[in-house]
Protein backbone atom coordinates (compact mmCIF):
# COMPACT_ATOMS: atom_id res chain seq x y z
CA UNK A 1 -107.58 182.82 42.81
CA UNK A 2 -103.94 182.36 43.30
CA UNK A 3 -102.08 180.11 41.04
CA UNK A 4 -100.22 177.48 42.08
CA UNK A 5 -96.87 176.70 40.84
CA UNK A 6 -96.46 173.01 41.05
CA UNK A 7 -93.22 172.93 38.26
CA UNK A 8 -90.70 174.15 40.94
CA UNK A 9 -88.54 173.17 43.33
CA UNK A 10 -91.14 174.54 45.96
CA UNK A 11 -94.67 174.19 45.28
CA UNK A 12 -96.48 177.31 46.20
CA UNK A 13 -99.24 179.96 45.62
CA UNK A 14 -97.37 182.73 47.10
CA UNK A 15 -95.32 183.80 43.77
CA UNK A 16 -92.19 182.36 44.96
CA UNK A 17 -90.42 183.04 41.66
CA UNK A 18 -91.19 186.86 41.79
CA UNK A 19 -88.94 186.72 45.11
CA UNK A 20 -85.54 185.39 44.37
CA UNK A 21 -84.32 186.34 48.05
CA UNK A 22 -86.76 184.44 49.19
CA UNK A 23 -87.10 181.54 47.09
CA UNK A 24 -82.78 181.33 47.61
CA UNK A 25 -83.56 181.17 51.59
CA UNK A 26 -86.31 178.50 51.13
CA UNK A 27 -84.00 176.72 48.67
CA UNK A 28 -81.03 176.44 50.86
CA UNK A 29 -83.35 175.34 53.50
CA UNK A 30 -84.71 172.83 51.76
CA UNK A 31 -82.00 170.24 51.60
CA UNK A 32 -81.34 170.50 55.25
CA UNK A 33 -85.16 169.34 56.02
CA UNK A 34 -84.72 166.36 53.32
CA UNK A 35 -81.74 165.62 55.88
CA UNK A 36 -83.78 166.11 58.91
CA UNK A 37 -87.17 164.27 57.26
CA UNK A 38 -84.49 161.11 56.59
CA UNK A 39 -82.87 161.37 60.05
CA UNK A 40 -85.96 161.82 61.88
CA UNK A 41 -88.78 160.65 60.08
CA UNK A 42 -90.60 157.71 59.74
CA UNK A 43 -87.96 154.43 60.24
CA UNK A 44 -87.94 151.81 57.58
CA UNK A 45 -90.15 153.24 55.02
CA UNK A 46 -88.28 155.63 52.95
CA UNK A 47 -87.99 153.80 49.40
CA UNK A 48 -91.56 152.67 50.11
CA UNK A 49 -94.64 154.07 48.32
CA UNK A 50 -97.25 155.06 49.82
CA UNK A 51 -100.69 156.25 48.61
CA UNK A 52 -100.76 159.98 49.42
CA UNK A 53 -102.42 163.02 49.32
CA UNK A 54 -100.54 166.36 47.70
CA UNK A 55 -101.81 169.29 48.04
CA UNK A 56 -101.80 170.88 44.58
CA UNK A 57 -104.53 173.89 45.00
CA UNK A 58 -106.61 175.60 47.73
CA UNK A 59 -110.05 175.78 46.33
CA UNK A 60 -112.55 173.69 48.10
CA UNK A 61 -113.62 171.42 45.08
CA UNK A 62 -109.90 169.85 44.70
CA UNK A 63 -107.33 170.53 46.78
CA UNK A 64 -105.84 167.41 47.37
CA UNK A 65 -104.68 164.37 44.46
CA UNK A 66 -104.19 161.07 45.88
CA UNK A 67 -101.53 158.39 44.21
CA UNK A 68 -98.84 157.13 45.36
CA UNK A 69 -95.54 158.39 46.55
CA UNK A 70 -92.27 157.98 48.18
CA UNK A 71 -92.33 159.76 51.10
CA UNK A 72 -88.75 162.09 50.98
CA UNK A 73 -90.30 162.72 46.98
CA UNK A 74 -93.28 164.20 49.01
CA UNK A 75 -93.89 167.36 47.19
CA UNK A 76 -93.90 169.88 50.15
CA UNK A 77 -94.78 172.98 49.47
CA UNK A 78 -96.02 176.63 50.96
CA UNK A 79 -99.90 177.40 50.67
CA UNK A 80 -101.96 180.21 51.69
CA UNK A 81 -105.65 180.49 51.56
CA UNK A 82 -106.99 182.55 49.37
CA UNK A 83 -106.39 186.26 50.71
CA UNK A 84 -110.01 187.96 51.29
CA UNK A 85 -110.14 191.44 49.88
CA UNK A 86 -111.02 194.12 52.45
CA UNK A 87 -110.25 192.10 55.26
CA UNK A 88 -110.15 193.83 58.74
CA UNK A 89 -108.96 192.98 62.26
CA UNK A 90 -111.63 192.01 64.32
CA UNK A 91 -110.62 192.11 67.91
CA UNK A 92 -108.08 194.21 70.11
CA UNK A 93 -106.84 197.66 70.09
CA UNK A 94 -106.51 197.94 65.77
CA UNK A 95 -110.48 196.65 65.88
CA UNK A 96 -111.35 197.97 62.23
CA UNK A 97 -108.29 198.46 60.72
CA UNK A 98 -106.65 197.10 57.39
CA UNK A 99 -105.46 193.81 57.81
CA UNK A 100 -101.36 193.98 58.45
CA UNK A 101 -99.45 192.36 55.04
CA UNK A 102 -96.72 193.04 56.60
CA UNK A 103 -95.35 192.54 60.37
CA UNK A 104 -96.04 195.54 62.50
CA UNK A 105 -92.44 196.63 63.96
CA UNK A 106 -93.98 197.02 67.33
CA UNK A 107 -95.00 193.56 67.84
CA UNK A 108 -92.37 191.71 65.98
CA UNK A 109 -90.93 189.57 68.37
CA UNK A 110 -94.05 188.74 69.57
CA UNK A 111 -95.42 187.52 66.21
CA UNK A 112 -92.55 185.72 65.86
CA UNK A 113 -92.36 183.92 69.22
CA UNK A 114 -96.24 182.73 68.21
CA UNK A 115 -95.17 181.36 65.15
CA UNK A 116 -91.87 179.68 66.21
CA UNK A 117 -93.70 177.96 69.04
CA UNK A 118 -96.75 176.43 66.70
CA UNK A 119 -93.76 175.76 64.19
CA UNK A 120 -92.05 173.65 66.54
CA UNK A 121 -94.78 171.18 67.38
CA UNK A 122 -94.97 169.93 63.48
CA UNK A 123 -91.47 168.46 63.29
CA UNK A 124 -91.54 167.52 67.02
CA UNK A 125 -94.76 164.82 66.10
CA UNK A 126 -92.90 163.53 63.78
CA UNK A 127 -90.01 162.41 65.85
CA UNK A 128 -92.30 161.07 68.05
CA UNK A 129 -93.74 159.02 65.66
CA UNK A 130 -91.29 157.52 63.58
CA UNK A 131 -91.08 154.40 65.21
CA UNK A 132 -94.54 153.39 65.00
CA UNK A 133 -94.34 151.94 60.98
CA UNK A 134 -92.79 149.21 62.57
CA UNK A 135 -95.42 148.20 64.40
CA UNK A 136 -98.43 148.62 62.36
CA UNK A 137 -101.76 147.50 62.65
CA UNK A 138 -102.75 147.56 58.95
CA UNK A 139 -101.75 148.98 55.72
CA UNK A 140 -104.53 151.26 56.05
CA UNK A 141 -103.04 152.27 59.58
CA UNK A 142 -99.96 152.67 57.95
CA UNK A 143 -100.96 155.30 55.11
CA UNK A 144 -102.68 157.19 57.79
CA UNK A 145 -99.77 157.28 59.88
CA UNK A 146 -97.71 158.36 56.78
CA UNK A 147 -100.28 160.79 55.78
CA UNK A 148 -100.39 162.44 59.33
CA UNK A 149 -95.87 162.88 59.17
CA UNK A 150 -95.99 164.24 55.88
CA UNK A 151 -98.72 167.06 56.64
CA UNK A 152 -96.92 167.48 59.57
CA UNK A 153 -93.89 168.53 57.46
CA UNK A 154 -95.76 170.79 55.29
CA UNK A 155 -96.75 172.48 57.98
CA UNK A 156 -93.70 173.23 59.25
CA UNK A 157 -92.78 174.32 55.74
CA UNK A 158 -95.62 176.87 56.18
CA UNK A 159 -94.16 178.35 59.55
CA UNK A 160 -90.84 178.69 58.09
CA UNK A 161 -91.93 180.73 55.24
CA UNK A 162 -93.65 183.35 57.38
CA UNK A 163 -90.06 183.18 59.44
CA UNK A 164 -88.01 183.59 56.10
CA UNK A 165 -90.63 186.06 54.32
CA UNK A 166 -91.27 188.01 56.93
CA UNK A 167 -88.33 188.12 59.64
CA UNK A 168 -85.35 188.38 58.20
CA UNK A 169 -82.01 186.96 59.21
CA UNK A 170 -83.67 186.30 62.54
CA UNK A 171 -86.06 184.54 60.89
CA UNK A 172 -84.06 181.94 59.02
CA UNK A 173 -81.67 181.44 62.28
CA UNK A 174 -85.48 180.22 63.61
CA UNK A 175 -85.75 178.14 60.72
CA UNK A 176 -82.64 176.59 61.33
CA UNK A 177 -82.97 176.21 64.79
CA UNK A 178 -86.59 173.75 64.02
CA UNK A 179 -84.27 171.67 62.42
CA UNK A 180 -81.98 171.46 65.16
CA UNK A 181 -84.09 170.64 68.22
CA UNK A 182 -85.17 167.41 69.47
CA UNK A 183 -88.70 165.78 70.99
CA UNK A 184 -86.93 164.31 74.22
CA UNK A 185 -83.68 165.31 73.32
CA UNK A 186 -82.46 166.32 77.30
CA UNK A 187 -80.00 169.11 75.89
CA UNK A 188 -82.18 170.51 72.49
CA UNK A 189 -85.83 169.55 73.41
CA UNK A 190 -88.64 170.80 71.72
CA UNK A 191 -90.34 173.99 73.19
CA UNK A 192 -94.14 172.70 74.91
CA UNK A 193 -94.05 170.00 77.40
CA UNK A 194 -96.57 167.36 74.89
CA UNK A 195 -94.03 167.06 72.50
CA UNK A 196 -91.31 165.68 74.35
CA UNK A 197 -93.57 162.84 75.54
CA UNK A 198 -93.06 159.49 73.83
CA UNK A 199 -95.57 157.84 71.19
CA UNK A 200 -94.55 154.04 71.80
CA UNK A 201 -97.27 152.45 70.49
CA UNK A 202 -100.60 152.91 68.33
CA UNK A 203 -103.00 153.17 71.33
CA UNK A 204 -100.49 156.37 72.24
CA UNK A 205 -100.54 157.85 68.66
CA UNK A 206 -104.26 157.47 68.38
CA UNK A 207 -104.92 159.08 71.80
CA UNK A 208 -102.10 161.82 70.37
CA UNK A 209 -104.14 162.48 67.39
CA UNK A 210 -107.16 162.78 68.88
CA UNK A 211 -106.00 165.08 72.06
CA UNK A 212 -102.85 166.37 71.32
CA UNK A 213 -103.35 167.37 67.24
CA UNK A 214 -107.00 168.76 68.62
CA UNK A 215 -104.75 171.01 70.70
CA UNK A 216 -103.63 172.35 67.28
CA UNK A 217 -106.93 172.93 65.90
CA UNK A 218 -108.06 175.29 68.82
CA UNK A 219 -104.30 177.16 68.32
CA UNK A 220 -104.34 177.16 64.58
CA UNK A 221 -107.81 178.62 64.77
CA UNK A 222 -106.95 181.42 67.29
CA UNK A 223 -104.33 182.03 64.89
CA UNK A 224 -106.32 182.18 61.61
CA UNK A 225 -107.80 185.31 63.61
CA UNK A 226 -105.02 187.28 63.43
CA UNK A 227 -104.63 190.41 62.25
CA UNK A 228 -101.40 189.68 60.44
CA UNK A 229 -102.87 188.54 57.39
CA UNK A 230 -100.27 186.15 56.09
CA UNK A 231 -100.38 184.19 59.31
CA UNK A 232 -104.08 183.68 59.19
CA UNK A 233 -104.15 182.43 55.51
CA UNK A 234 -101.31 179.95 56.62
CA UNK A 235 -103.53 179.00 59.17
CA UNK A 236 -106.77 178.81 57.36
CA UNK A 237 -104.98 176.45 54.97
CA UNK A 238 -103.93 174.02 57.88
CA UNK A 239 -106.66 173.97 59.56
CA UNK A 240 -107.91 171.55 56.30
CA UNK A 241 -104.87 169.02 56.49
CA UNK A 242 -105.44 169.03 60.58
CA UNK A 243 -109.01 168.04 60.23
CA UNK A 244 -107.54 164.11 58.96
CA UNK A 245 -105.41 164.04 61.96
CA UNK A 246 -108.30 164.39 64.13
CA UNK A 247 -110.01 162.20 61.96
CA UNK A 248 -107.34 159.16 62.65
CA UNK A 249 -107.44 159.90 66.23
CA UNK A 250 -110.93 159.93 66.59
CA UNK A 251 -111.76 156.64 64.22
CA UNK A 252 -108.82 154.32 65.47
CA UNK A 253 -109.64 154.56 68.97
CA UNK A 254 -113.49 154.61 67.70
CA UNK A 255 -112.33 151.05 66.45
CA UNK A 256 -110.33 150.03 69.40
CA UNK A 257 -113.71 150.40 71.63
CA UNK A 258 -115.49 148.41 68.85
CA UNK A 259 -113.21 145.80 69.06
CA UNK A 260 -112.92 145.67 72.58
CA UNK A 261 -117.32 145.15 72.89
CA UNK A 262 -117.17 142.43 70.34
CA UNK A 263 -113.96 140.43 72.09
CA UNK A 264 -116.36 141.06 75.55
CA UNK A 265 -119.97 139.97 73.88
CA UNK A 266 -118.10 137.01 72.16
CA UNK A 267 -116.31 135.74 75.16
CA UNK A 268 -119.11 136.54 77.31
CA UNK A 269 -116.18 138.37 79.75
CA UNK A 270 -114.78 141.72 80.29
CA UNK A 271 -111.52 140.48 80.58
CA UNK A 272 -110.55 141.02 76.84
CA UNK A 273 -107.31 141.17 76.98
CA UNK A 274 -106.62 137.06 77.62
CA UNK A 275 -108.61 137.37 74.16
CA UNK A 276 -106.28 140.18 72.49
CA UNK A 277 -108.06 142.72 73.07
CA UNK A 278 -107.57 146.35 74.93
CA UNK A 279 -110.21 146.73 77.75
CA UNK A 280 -112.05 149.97 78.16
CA UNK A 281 -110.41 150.70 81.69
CA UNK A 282 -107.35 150.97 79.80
CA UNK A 283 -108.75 152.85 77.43
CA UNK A 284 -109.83 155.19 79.91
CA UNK A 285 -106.46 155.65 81.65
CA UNK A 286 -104.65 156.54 78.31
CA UNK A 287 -107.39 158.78 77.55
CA UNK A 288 -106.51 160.73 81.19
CA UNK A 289 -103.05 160.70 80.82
CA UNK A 290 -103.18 162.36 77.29
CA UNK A 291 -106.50 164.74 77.60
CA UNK A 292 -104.33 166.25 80.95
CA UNK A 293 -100.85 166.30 78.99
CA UNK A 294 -102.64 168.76 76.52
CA UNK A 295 -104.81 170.44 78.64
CA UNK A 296 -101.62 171.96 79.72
CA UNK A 297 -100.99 173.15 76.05
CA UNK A 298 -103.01 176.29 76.33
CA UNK A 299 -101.09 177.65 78.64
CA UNK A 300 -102.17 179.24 82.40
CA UNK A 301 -105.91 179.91 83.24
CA UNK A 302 -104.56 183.63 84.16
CA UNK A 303 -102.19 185.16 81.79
CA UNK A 304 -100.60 188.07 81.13
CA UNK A 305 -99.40 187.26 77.72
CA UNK A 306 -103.05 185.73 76.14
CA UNK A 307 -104.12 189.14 77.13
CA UNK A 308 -101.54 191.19 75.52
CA UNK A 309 -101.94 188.78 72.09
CA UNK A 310 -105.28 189.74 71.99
CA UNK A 311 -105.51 193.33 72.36
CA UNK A 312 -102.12 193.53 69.96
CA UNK A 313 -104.84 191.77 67.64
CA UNK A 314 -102.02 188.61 66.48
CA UNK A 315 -104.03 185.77 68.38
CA UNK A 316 -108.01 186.08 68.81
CA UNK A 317 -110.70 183.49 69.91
CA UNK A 318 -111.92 180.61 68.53
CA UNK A 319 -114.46 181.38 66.04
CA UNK A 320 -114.10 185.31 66.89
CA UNK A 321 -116.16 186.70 64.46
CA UNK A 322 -119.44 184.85 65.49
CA UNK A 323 -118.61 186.17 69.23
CA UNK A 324 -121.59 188.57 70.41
CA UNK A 325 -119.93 191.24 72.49
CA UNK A 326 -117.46 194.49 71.64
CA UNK A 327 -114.13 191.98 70.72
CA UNK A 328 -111.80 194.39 73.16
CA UNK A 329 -113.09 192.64 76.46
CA UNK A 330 -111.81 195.71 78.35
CA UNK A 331 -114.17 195.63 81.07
CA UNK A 332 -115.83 192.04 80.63
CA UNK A 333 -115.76 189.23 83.04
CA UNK A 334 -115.12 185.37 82.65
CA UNK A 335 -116.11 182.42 85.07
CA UNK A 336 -113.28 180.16 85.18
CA UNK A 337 -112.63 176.87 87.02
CA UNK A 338 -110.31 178.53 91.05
CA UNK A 339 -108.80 176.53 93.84
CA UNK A 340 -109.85 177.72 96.74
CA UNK A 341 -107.73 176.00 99.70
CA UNK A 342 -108.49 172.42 99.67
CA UNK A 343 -111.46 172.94 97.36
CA UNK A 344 -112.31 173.71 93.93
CA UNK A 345 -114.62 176.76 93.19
CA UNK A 346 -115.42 179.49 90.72
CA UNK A 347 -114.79 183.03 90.50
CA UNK A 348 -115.61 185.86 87.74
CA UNK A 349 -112.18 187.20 86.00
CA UNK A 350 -111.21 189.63 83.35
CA UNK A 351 -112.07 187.90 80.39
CA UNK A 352 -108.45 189.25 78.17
CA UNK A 353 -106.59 187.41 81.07
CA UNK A 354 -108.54 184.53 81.10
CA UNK A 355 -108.26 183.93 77.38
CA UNK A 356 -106.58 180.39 77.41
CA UNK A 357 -109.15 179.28 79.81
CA UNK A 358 -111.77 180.31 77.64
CA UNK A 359 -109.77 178.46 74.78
CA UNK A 360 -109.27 175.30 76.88
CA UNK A 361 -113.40 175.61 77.21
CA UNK A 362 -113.60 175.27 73.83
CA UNK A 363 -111.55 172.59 73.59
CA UNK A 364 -113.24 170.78 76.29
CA UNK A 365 -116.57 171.06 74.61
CA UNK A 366 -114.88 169.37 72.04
CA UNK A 367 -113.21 166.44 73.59
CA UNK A 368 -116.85 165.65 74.83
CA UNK A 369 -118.14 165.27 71.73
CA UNK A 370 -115.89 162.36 70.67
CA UNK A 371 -115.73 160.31 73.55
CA UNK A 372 -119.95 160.48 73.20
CA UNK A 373 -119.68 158.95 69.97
CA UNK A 374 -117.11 156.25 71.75
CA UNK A 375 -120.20 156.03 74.41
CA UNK A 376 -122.58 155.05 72.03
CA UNK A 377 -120.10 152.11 70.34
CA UNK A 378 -120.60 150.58 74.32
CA UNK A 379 -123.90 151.19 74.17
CA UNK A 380 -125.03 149.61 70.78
CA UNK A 381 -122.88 146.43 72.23
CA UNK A 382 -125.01 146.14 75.80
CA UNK A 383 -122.36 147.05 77.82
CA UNK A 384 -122.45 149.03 80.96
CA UNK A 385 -119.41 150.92 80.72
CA UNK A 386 -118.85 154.53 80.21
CA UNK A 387 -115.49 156.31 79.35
CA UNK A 388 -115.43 160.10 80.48
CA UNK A 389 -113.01 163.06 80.65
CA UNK A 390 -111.30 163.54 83.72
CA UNK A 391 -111.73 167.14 85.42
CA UNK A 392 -109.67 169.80 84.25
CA UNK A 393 -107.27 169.78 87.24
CA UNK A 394 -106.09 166.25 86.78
CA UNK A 395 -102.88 165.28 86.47
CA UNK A 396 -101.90 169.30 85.42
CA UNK A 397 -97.79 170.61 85.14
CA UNK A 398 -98.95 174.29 84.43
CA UNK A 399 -101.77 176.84 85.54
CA UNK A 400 -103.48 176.39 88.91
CA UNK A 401 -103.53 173.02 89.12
CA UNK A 402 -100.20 172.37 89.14
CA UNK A 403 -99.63 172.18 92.73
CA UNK A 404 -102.20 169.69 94.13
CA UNK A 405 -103.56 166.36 93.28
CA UNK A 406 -106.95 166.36 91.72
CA UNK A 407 -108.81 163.37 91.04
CA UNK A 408 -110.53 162.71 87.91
CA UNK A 409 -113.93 163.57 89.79
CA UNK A 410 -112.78 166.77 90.82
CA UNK A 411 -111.55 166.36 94.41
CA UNK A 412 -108.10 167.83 95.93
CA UNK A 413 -106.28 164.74 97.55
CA UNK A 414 -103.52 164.31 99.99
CA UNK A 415 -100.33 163.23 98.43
CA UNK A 416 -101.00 159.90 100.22
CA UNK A 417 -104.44 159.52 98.61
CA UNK A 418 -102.94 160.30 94.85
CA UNK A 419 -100.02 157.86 95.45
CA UNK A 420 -102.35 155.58 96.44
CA UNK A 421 -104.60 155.74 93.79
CA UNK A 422 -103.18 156.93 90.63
CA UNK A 423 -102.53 153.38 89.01
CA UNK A 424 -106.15 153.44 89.04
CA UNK A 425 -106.63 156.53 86.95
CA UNK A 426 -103.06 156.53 84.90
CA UNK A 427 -101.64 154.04 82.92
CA UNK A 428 -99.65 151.75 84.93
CA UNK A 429 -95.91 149.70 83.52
CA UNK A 430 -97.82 146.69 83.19
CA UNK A 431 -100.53 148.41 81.01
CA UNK A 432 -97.27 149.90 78.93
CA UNK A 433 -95.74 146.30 78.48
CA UNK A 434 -99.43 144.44 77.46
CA UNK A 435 -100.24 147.02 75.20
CA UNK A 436 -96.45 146.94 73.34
CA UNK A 437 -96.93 142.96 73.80
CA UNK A 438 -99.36 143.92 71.14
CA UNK A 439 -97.82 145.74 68.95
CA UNK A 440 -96.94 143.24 66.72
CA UNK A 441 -97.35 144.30 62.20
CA UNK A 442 -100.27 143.51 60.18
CA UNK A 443 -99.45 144.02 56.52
CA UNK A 444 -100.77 141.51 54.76
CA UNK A 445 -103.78 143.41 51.71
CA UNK A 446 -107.44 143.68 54.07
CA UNK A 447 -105.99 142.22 57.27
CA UNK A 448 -105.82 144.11 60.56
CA UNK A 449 -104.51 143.13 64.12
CA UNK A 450 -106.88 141.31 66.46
CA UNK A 451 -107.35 144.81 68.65
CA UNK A 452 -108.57 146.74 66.73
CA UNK A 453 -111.97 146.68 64.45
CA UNK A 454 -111.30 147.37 60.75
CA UNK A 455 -112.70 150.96 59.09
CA UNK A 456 -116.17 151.79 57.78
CA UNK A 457 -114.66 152.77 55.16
CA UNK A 458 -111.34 152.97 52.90
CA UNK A 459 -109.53 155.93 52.33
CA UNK A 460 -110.95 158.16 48.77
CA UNK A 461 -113.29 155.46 47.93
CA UNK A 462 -111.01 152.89 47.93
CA UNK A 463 -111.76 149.48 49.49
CA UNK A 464 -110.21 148.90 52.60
CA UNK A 465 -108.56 146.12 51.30
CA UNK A 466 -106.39 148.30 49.04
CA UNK A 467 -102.72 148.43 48.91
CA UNK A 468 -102.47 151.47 50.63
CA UNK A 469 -98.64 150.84 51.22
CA UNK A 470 -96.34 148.86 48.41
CA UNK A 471 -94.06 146.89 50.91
CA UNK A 472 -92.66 144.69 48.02
């Protein structure tokens, strides 16, 4: 078990002390993302406490101590899980060798182009978020939110090591340069499409967390895979932090859809919003416009460059050791989702060039899974409504579908038909300005805004009338 050194400037397992090039790099750096976390993180909130979590270890009986906090006296730090002795790679061309400590000099740019592009979506949320304190629901809301930006920052902490330990003065130019970009910024944007989309309001961030941040999950888990060793204990340790962000996403619009069937069965009307309330069809076109925005985060259904990240043996599957097959995929097929003129078919394809799709299946599967649980909120409440995932060519920038117009049932329309239509399936200016008519701070101890239901439960066995922020 690696100790953790919680008395320095830099909170870490990795023996940061026995590395003073290193810890000098990660030192320097450090000021500049205190400057960066008060320039672009969360507005308004900086001298307030908050009630936290730290990580402090990497066991799984305590990893975590709650209390409360100022956010820029977060203590950030760098965490890897615990290294596993023997370990192997499991998939592509090295199958059965030694696990690299080390990068491989062959596929250096490569590894670090992976890591730089994950790095980059951690400060970007944050950006994108920082606004949304202002407007917040609850207290309870509020430490989530707060608890979501600051993970978000230690995970960018975690990319940037690899960068500095591992890449040399390239490196730290890339750790510069995640400082230095922008989400939306129109000359220094971040790198993937999602993260240069606007978070306006709650209904956005929860639909972010749940979609978007699940998007991570899959990547981070392809990652953990890899055969460079200290990427995939980075990962492994993230992949525990990302869990709560999924967990925000999936509860708050979980809540949203409760509070939407009580406004309905108490009014006796679906028209809950002249009660307050956000109606399920709304629900249902934020939910399309964010499930297709990161869709488009795993990349093209046929690529050249999954396939190559594979058999290099730096990005596997999900969940690639409980695969049943040879983990080389030289000669094995796929069935993936093909447009075939004006229709939508199916066609066997290699399955190493076909690896995103296979990842976006995954991902799919688990999208499902949450909006059943929403399903069965309606249900309980009487009412025949049902929300749904839109097909996989809806609304897509990148891959196949980027050319046409798919509907959410799966049919190629005319331009005409799509311009016609897509108010009904997208969320429309006048949904934007009722929803931010909404937005409106709840902050008084156990109180929560009209539109959305209150938790099952407070946050480490706290009541959910806690103090979860000190505002005074």
């Amino acid at each position: 078990m690696a100790a953790v050194d919680y008395l320095g400037r830099i909170p870490n397992n990795v023996d940061l002390a026995e590395n003073r090039r290193l810890q000098r790099a990660l030192e320097e750096w450090q000021p500049r993302f205190r400057d960066w976390w008060t320039e672009m993180g969360p507005v308004g909130f900086q001298a307030k406490e908050a009630y936290l979590r730290t990580a402090t270890s990497v066991d799984a009986q305590g990893w975590a101590q709650f209390g409360f906090v100022k956010m820029p006296e977060y203590r950030w730090g760098i965490f890897l899980a615990e290294p596993e002795p023997g370990r192997l790679i499991n998939f592509g061309d090295h199958k059965g060798s030694p696990a690299w400590q080390e990068v491989p000099g062959e596929y250096r740019g490569v590894l670090r182009r992976l890591i730089v592009t994950q790095g980059d979506t951690e400060p970007a949320s944050v950006e994108q978020q920082r606004h949304l304190g202002r407007t917040c629901p609850s207290l309870y809301d509020l430490r989530n939110l707060f608890q979501v930006n600051v993970e978000e920052g230690r995970h960018l902490w975690a990319m940037v090591y690899l960068l500095d330990a591992h890449f040399g003065r390239d490196g730290r130019e890339e750790s510069e340069a995640l400082l230095q970009r922008r989400s939306g910024d129109r000359d220094k944007p971040r790198i993937l499409g999602a993260f240069n989309e606007k978070t306006p309001d709650w209904l956005s961030f929860f639909m972010f967390t749940y979609f978007t941040d699940r998007d991570g999950k899959y990547q981070l888990a392809s990652l953990a895979e890899s055969g460079f060793d200290p990427l995939s204990r980075t990962c492994r340790f993230m992949l525990t932090e990302e869990a709560h962000h999924m967990f925000v996403g999936e509860t708050g619009i979980g809540r949203i859809v409760q509070r939407a069937c009580e406004l309905t069965r108490e009014h006796k009307t679906d028209e809950v919003r002249k009660h307050g309330g956000i109606d399920l069809p709304t629900l249902q076109r934020y939910l399309n416009f964010h499930y297709s925005v990161s869709l488009d985060l795993f990349g093209s259904e046929i690529s050249t460059n999954a396939a190559n990240f594979y058999t290099m043996g730096l990005k596997g599957r999900f969940e690639e050791t409980k695969k049943d097959d040879d983990h080389q995929l030289k000669n094995a097929t796929y069935r993936i989702t093909t447009l075939e003129g004006d229709r939508l078919g199916a066609s066997e394809q290699p399955a190493l060039t076909t690896l995103n799709e296979r990842l976006r299946d995954d991902y799919i599967d688990d999208c499902a899974r949450g909006v059943a649980r929403w399903n069965q909120i309606i249900r309980k409440h009487g009412i025949d409504f049902e929300l749904g995932l839109p097909h996989r060519g809806f609304r897509r920038a990148i891959g196949t579908f980027a050319e046409v117009r798919v509907s959410p049932d799966g049919r190629v329309l005319s331009e005409a038909e799509w311009d016609a239509r897509k108010h009904e399936w997208l969320p429309s200016e006048a949904d934007a300005v009722y929803v931010q008519s909404l937005m409106q701070p709840v902050t008084a101890r156990g109180k929560f805004a009209n539109w959305i239901a209150p938790p099952a439960r407070g946050i480490n066995g706290q009541p959910t009338d806690f103090e979860y922020v000190r505002l005074t």
